[in-house]
Protein backbone atom coordinates (compact mmCIF):
# COMPACT_ATOMS: atom_id res chain seq x y z
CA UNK A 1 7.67 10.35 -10.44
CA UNK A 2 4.74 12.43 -8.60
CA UNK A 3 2.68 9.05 -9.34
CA UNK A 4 5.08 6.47 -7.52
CA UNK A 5 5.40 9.35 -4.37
CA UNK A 6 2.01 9.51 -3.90
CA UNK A 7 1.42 5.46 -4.64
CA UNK A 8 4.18 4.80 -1.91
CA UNK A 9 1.94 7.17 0.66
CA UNK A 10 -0.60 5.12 -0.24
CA UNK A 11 1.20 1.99 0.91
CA UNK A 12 2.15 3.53 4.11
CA UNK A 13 -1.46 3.72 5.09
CA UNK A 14 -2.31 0.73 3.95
CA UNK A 15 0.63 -1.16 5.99
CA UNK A 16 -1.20 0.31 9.06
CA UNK A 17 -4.44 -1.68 8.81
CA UNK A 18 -4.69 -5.28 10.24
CA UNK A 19 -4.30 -6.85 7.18
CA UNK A 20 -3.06 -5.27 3.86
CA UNK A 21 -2.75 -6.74 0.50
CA UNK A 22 -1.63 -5.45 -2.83
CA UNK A 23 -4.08 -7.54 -5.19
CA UNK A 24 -2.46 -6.93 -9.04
CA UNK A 25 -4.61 -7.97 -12.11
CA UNK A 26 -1.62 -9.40 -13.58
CA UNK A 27 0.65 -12.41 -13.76
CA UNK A 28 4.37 -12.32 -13.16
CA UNK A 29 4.26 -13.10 -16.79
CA UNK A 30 2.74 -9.97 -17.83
CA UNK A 31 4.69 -8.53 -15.47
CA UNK A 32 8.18 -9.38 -17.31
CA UNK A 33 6.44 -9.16 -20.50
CA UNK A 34 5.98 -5.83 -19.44
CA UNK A 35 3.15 -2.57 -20.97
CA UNK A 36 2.83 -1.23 -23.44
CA UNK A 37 2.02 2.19 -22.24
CA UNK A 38 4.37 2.07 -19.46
CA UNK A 39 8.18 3.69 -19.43
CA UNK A 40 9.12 1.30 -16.49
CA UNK A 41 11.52 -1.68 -17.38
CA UNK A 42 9.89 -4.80 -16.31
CA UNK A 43 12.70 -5.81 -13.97
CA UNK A 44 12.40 -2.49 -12.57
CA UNK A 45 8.72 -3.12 -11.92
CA UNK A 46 9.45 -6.54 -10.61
CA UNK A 47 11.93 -5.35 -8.19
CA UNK A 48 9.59 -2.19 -7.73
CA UNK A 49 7.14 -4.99 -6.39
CA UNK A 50 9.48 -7.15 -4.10
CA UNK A 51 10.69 -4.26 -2.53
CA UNK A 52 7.35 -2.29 -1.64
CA UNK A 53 6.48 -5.84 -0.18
CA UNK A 54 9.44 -6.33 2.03
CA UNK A 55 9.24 -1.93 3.06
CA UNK A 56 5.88 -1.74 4.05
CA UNK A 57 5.18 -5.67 5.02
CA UNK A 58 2.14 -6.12 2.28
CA UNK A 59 1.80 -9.28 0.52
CA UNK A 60 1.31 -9.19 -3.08
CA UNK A 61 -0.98 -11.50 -4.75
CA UNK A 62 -0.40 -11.30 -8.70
CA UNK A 63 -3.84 -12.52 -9.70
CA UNK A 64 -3.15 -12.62 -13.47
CA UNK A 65 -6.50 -10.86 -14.53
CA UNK A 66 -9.76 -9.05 -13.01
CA UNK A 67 -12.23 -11.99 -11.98
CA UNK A 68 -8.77 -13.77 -10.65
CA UNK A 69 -8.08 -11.22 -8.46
CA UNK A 70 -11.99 -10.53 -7.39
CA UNK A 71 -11.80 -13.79 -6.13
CA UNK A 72 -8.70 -13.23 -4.39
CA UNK A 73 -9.92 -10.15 -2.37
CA UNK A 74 -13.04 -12.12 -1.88
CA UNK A 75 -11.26 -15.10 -0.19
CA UNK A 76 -9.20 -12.61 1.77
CA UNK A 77 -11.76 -10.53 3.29
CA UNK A 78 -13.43 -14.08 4.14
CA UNK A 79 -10.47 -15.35 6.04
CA UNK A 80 -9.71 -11.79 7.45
CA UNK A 81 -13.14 -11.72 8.51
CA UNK A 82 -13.32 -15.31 10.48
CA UNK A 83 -9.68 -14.50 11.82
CA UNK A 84 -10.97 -10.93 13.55
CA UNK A 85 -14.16 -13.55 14.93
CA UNK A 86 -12.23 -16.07 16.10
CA UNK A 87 -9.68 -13.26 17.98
CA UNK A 88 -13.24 -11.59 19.23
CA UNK A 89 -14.38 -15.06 20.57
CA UNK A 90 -11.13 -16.24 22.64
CA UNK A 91 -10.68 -12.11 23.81
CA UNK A 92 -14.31 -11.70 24.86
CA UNK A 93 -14.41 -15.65 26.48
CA UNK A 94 -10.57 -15.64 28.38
CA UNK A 95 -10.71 -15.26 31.86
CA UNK A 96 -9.46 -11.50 32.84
């Protein structure tokens, strides 16, 4: 229980920054299919998920596996990155 206490804190920081994502390195297959090592029902994780999304306002991009969601997180800090130039451009350019 410490674990999902101190993960939650974790998502309260990260719903502060411009734009947060929770990138998972697994389907919603695996997901349901649920781990082997882990105590947590599947539906329980799944809700687990939705919920934490909805709370803190952090999309959740089930990637299905590591280079997936690599790419992922690449393409996002690409589009995050043009996004905070284009917002620069029009701020720095608009008449005051």
């Amino acid at each position: 229980m410490r674990e999902r206490e101190r993960f939650e804190r974790e998502l309260q920081s990260l719903s502060k920054i411009p734009y947060p994502a929770l990138v998972i390195e697994a389907s919603m297959a695996d997901v349901l299919a649920g781990a082997r090592f882990s105590e947590v029902h599947p539906h329980a994780a799944v809700g687990s998920i939705i919920a934490w999304s909805v709370r803190y306002r952090i999309p959740v991009w089930l990637c299905g596996d590591r280079r997936a969601a690599a790419g992922t997180v690449y393409k996002i800090l690409l589009k995050a990155a043009e996004e905070y130039q284009l917002h620069d451009r029009i701020t720095t350019n608009s008449p005051t």
